[in-house]
C-alpha atoms as a PDB file:
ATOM      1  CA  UNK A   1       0.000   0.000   0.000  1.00  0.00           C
ATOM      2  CA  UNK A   2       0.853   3.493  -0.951  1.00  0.00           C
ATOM      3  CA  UNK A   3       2.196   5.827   1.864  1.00  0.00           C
ATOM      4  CA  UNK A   4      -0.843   8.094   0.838  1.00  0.00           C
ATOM      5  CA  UNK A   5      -3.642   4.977   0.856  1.00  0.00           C
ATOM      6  CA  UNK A   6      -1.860   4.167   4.180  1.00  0.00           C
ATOM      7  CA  UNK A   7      -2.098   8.173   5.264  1.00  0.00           C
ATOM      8  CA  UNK A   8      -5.810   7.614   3.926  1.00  0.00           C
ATOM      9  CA  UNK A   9      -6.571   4.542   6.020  1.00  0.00           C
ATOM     10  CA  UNK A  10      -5.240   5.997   9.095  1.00  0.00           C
ATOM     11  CA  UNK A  11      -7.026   9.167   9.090  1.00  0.00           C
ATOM     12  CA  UNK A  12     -10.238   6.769   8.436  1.00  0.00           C
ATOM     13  CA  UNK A  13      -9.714   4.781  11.032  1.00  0.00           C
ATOM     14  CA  UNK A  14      -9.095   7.409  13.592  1.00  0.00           C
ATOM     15  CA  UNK A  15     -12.176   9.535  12.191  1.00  0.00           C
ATOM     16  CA  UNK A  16     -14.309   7.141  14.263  1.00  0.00           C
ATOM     17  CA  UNK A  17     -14.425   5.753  17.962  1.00  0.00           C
ATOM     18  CA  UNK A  18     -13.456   2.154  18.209  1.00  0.00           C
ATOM     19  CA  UNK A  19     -16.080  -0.301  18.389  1.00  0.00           C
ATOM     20  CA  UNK A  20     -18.576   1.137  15.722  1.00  0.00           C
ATOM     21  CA  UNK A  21     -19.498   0.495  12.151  1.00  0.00           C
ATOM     22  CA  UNK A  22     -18.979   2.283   9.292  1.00  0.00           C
ATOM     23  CA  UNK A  23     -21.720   2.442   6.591  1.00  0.00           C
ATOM     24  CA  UNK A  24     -20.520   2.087   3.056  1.00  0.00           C
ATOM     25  CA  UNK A  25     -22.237   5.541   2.140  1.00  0.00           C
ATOM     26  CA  UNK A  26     -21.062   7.277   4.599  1.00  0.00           C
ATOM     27  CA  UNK A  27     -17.290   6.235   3.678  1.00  0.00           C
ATOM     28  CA  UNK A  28     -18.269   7.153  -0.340  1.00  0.00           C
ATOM     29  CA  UNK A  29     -19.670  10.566   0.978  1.00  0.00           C
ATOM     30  CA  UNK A  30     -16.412  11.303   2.324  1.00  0.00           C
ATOM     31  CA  UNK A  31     -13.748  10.393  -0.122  1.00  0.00           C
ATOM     32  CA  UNK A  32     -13.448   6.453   0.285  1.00  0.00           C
ATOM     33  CA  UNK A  33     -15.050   4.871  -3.342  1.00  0.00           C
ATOM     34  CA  UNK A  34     -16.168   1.580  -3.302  1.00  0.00           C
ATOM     35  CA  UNK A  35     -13.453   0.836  -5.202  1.00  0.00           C
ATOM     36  CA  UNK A  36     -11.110   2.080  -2.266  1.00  0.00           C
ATOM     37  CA  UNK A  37     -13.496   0.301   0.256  1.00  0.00           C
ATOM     38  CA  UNK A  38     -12.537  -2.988  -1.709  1.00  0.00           C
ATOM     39  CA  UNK A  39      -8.806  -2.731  -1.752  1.00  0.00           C
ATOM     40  CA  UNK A  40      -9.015  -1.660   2.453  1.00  0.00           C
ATOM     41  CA  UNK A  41     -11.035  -5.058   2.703  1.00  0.00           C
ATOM     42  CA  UNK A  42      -8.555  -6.950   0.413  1.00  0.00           C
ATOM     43  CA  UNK A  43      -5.437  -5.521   2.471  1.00  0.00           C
ATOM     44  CA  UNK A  44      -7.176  -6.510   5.736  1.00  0.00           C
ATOM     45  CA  UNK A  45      -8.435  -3.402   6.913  1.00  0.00           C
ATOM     46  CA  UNK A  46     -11.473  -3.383   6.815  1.00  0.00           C
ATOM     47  CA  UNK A  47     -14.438  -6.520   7.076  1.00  0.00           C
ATOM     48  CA  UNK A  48     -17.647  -6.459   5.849  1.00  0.00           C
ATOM     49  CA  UNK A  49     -20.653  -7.579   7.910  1.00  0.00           C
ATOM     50  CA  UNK A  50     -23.436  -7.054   5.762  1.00  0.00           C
ATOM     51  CA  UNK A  51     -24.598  -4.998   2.484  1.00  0.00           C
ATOM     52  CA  UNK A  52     -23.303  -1.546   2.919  1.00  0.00           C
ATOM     53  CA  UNK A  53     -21.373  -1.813   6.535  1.00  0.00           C
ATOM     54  CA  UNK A  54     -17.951  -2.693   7.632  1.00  0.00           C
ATOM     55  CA  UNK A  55     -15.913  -3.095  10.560  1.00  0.00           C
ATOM     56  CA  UNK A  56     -12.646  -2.778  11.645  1.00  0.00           C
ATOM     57  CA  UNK A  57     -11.149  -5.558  10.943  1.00  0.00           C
ATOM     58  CA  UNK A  58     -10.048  -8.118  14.318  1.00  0.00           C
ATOM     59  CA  UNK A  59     -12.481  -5.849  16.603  1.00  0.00           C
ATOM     60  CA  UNK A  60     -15.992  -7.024  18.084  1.00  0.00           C
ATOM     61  CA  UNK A  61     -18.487  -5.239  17.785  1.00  0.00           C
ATOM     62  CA  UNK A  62     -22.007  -4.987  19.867  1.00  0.00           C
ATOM     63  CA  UNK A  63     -25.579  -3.345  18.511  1.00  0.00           C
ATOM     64  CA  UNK A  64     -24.656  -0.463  20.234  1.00  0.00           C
ATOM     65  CA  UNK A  65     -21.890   0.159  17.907  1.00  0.00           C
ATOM     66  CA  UNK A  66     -24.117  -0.516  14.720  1.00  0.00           C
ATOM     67  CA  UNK A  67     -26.736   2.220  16.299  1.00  0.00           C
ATOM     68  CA  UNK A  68     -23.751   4.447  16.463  1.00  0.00           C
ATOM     69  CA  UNK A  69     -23.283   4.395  12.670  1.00  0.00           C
ATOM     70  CA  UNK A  70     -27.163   4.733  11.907  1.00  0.00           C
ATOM     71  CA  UNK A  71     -27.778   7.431  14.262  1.00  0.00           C
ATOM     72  CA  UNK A  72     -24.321   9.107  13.353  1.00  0.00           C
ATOM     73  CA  UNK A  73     -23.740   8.358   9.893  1.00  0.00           C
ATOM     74  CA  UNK A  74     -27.094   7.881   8.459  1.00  0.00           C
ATOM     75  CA  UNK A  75     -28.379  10.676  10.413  1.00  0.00           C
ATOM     76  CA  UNK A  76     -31.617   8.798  11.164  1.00  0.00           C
ATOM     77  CA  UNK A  77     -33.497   9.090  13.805  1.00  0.00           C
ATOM     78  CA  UNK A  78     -34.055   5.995  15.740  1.00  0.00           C
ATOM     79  CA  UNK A  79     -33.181   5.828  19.261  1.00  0.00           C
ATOM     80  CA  UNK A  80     -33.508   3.609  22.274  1.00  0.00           C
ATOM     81  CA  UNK A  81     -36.508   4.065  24.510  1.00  0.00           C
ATOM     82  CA  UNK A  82     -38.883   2.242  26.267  1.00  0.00           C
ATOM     83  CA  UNK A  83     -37.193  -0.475  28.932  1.00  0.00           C
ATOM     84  CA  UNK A  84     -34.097  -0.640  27.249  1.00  0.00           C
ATOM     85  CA  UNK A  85     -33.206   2.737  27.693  1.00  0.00           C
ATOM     86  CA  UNK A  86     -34.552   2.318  31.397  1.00  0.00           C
ATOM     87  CA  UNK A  87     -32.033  -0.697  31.752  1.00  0.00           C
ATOM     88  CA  UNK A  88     -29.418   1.363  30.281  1.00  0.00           C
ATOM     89  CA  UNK A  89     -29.456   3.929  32.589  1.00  0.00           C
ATOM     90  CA  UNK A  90     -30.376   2.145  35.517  1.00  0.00           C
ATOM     91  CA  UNK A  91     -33.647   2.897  36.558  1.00  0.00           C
ATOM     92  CA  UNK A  92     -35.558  -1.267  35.582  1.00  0.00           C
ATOM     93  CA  UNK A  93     -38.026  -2.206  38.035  1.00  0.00           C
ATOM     94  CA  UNK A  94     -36.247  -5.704  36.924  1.00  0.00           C
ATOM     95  CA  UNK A  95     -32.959  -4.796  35.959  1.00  0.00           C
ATOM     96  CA  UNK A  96     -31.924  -7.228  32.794  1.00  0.00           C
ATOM     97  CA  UNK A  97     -28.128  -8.016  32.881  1.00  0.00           C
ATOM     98  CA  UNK A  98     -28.480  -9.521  29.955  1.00  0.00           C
ATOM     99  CA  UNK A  99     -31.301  -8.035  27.900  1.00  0.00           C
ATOM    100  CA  UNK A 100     -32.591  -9.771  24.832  1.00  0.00           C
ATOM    101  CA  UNK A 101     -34.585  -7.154  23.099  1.00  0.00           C
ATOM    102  CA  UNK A 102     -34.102  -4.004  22.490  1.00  0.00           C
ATOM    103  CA  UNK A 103     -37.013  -1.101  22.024  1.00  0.00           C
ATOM    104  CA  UNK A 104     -36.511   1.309  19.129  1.00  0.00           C
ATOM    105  CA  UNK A 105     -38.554   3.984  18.871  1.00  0.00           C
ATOM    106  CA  UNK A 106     -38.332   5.668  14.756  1.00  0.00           C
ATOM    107  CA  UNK A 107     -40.472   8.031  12.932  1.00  0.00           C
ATOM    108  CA  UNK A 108     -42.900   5.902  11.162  1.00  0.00           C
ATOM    109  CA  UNK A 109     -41.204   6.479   7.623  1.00  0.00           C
ATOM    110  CA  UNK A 110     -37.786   5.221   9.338  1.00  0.00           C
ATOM    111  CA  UNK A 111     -36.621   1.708   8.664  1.00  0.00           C
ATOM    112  CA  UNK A 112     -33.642  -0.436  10.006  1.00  0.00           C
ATOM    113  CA  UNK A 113     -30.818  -1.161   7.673  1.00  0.00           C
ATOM    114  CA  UNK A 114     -31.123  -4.504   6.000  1.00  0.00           C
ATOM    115  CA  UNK A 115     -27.368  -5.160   7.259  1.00  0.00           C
ATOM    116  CA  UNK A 116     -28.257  -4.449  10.946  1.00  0.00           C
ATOM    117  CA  UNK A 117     -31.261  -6.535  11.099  1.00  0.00           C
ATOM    118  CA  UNK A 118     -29.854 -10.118   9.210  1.00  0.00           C
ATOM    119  CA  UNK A 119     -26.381  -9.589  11.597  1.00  0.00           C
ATOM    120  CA  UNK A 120     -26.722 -11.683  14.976  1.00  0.00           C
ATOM    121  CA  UNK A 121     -26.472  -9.547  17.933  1.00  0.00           C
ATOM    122  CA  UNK A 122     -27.204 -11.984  20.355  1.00  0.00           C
ATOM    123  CA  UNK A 123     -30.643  -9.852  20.892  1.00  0.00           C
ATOM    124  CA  UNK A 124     -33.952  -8.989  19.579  1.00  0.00           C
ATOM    125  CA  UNK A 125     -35.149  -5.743  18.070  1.00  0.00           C
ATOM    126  CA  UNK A 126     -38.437  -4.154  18.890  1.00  0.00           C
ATOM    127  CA  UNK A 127     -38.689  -1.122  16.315  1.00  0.00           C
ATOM    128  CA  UNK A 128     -42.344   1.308  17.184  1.00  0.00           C
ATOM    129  CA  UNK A 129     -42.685   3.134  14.394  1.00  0.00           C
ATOM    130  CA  UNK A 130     -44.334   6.169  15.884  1.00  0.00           C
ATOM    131  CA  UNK A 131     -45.364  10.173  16.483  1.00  0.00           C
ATOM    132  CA  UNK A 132     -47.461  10.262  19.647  1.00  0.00           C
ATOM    133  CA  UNK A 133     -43.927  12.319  20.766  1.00  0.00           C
ATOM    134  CA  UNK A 134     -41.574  14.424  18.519  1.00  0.00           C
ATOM    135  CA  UNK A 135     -38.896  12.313  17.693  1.00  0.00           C
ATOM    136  CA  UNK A 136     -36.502  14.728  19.001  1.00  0.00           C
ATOM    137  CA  UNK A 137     -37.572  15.822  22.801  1.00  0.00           C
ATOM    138  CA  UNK A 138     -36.474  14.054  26.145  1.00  0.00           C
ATOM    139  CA  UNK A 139     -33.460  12.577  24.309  1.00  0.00           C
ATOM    140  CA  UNK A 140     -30.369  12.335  25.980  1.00  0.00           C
ATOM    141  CA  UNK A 141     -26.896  10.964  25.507  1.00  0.00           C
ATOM    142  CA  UNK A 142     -25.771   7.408  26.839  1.00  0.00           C
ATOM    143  CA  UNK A 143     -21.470   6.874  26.752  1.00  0.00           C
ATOM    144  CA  UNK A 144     -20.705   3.221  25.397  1.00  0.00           C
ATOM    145  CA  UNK A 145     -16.738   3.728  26.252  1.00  0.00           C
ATOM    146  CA  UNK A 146     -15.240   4.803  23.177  1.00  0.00           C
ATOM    147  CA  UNK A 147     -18.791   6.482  21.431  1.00  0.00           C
ATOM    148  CA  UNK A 148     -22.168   7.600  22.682  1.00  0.00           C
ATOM    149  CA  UNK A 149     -25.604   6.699  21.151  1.00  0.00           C
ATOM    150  CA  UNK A 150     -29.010   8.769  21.634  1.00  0.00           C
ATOM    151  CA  UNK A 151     -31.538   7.336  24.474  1.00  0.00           C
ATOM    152  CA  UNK A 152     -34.521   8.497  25.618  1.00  0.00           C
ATOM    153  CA  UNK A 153     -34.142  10.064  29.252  1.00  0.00           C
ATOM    154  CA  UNK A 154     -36.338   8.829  31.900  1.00  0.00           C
ATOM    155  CA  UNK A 155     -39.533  10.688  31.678  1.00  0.00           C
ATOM    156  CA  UNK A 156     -40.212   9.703  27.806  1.00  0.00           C
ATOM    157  CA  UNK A 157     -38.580   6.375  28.599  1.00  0.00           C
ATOM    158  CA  UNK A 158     -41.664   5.436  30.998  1.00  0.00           C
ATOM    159  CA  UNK A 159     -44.176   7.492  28.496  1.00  0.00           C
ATOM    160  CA  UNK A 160     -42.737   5.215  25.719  1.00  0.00           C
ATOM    161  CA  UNK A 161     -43.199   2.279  27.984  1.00  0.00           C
ATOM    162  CA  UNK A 162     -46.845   3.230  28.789  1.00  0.00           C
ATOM    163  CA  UNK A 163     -47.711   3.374  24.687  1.00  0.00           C
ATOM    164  CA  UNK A 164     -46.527  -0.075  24.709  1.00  0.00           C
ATOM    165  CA  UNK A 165     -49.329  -0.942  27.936  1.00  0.00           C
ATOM    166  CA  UNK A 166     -50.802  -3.152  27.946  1.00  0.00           C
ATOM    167  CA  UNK A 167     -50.128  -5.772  25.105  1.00  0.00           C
ATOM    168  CA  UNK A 168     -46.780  -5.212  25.593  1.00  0.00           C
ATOM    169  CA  UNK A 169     -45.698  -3.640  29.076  1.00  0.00           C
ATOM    170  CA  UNK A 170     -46.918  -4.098  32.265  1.00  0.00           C
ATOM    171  CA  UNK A 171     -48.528  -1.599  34.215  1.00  0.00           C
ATOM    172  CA  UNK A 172     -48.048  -2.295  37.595  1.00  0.00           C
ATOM    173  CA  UNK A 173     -44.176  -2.832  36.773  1.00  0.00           C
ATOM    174  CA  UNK A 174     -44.795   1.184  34.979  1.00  0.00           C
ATOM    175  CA  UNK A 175     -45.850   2.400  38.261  1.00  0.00           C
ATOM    176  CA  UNK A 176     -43.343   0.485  40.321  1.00  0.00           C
ATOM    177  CA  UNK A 177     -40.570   2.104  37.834  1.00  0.00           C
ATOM    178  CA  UNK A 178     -42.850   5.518  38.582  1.00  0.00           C
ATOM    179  CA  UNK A 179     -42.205   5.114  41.911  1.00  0.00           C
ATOM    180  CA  UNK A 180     -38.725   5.751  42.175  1.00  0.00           C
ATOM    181  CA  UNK A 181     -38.088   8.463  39.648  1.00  0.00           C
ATOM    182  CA  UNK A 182     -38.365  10.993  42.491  1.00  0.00           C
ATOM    183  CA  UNK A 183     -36.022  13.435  41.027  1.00  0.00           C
ATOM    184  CA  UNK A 184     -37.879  14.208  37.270  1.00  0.00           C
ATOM    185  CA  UNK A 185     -37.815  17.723  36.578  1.00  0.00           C
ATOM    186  CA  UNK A 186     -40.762  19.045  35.796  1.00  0.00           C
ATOM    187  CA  UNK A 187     -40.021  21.318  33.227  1.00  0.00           C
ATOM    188  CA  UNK A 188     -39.036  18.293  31.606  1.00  0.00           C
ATOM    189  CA  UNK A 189     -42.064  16.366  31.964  1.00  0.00           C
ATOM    190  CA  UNK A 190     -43.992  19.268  31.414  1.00  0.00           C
ATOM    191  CA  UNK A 191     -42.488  19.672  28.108  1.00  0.00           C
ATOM    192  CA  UNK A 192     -43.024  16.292  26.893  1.00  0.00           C
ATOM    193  CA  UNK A 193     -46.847  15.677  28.208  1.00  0.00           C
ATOM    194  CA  UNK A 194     -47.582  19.295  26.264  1.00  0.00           C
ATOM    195  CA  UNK A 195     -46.331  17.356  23.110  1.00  0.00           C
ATOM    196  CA  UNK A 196     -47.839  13.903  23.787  1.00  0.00           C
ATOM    197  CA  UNK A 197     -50.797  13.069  21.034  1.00  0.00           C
ATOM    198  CA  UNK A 198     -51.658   9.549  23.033  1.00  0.00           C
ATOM    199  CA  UNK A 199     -54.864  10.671  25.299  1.00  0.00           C
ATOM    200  CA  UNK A 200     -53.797   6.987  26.524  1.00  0.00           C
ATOM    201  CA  UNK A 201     -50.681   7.896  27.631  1.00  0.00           C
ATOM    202  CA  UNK A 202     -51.221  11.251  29.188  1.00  0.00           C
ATOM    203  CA  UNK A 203     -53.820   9.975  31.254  1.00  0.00           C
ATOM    204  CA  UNK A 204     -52.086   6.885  32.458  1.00  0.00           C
ATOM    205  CA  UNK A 205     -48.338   8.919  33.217  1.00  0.00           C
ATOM    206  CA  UNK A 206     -50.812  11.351  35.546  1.00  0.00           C
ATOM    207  CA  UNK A 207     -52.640   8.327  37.266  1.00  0.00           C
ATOM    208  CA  UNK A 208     -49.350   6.371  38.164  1.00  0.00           C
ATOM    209  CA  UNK A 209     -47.194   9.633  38.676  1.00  0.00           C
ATOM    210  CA  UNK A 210     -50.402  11.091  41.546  1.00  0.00           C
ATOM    211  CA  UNK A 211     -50.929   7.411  42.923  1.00  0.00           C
ATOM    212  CA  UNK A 212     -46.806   7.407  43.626  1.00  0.00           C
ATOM    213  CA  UNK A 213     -47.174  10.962  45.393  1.00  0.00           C
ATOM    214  CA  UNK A 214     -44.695  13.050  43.865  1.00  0.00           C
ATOM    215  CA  UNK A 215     -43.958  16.522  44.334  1.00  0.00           C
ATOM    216  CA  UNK A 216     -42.795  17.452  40.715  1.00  0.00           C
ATOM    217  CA  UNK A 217     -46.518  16.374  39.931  1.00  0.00           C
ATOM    218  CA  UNK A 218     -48.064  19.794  41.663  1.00  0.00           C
ATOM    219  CA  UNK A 219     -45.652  21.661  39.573  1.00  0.00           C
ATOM    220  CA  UNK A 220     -47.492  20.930  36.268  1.00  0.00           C
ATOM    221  CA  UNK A 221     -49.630  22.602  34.282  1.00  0.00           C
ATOM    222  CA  UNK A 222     -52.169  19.910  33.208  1.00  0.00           C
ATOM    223  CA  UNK A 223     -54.384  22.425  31.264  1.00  0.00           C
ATOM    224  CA  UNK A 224     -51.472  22.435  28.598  1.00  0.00           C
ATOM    225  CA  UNK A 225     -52.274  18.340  27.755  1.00  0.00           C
ATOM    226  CA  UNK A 226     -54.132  16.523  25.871  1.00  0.00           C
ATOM    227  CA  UNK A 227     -56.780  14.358  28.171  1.00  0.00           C
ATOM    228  CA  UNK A 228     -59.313  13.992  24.929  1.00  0.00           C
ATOM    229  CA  UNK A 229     -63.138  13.237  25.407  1.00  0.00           C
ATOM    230  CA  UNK A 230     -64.651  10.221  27.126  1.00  0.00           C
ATOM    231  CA  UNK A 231     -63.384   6.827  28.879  1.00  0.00           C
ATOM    232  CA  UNK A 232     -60.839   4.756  28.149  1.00  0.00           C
ATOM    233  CA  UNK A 233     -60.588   1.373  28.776  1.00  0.00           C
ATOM    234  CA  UNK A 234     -56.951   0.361  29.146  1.00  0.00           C
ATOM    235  CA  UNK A 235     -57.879  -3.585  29.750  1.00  0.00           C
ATOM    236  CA  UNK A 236     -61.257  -5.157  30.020  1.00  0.00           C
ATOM    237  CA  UNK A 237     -62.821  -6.268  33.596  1.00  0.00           C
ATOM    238  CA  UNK A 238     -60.621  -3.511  35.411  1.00  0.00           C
ATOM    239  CA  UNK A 239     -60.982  -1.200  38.127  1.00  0.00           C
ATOM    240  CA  UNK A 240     -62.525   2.793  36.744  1.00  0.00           C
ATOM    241  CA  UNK A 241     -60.783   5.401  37.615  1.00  0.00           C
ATOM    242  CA  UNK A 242     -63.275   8.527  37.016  1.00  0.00           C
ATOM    243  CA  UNK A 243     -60.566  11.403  37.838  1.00  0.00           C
ATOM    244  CA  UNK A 244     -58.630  10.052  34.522  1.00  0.00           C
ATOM    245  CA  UNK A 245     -61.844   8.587  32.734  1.00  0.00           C
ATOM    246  CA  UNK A 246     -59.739   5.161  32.694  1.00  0.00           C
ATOM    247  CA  UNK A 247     -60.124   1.625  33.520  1.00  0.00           C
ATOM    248  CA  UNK A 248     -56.948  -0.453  34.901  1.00  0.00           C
ATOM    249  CA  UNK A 249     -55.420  -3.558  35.678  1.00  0.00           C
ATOM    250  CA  UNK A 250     -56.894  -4.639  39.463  1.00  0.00           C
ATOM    251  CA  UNK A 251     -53.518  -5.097  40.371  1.00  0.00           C
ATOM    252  CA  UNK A 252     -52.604  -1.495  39.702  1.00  0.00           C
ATOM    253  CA  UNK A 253     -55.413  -0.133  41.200  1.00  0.00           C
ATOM    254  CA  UNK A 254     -54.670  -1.574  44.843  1.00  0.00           C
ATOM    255  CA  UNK A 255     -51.113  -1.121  44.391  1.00  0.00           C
END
């Protein structure tokens, strides 16, 4: 290899953190060809894992580092909410060591990469394709070592958790999570229950936030929300609850 491919290749390889991928595009967009991408994978540089992404070569790599690329390279939007980004930073009613899928939260035009969903991370990907919240408020930065990837902070974490209720979340382990985030903001919250289009989810983030008895709660301005018209029946054979206009899990209800 030439002294400039090899200045080329290292200047690459040091544009991103260890540990992530690099999309084909992306390296095309900024000066590596195909061509070039070929010859880096022939001289051992580089690996391909998939249509359109490569890796260093000799490093392992985790989701995490694949989300990197599409959030970073691609530019797209998907982040992790829900649970995951509850187990991520710490705040599980049933902490998963070991977590075997992931909740992805996308604008409903937003797709995964055909490369990231046929490679085997070891987990499961749950992608909501979905605008009951703008896809860019209550976001906040988790640090992998080397990179960081774009989570959803607490407050929309449980929100995104309660869009998934019932079918897919549990309630009573929502309001058990409710119970210890004792420290929300409420600006925060504020800002994203102003923004939330799920009547569902308004309703049932007030119920469990009032039935765990937190201050930040009196600090809201609930005439800013969206409560809608009418009952809702979260699950059949449940307990009403007429200050929300909402019928619950039993178990919730005497919690």
């Amino acid at each position: 290899m030439s002294t400039d491919n090899q200045t080329k290749i290292n200047l690459l390889l040091q544009s991103q953190p260890p540990g992530v991928v690099f999309l084909a595009s992306w390296l095309e967009a900024n000066g590596y060809s195909r061509d070039l991408q070929r010859r880096y994978i022939g001289s051992g540089w580089l690996k391909p894992i998939g249509r359109g992404a490569l890796i260093r070569q000799g490093q392992e790599i985790d989701w995490k580092g694949a989300l990197y690329a599409i959030q970073n390279q691609a530019k797209s939007k998907i982040h992790v909410g829900g649970r995951s980004a509850l187990n991520l930073l710490g705040l599980s009613h049933y902490l998963e060591l070991a977590e075997k899928k992931i909740d992805l939260f996308a604008l409903r035009n937003d797709t995964l990469p055909s490369w990231f969903l046929k490679f085997d991370w070891g987990v499961k990907f749950n992608l909501q394709k979905t605008d009951f919240l703008p896809c860019d408020l209550g976001l906040v930065v988790y640090e992998e070592k080397a990179y960081s990837i774009t989570i959803s902070s607490p407050a929309r974490a449980v929100l995104e958790c309660l869009y998934l209720a019932p079918k897919e979340f549990d309630l009573l382990e929502a309001y058990q999570i409710m119970e210890g985030l004792t420290a929300l903001h409420p600006d925060d919250v504020q800002s994203l229950l102003s923004n939330c289009n799920s009547v569902k989810v308004v309703r049932l983030f007030l119920y469990i936030a009032n039935k765990a008895g937190h201050h930040w709660v009196k600090r809201l301005d609930i005439s800013k929300f969206k409560f809608g018209r009418g009952k809702r029946s979260i699950v059949s054979n449940g307990v009403f609850i007429a200050e929300y206009n909402i019928t619950v899990p039993s178990d919730l209800a005497k919690a």
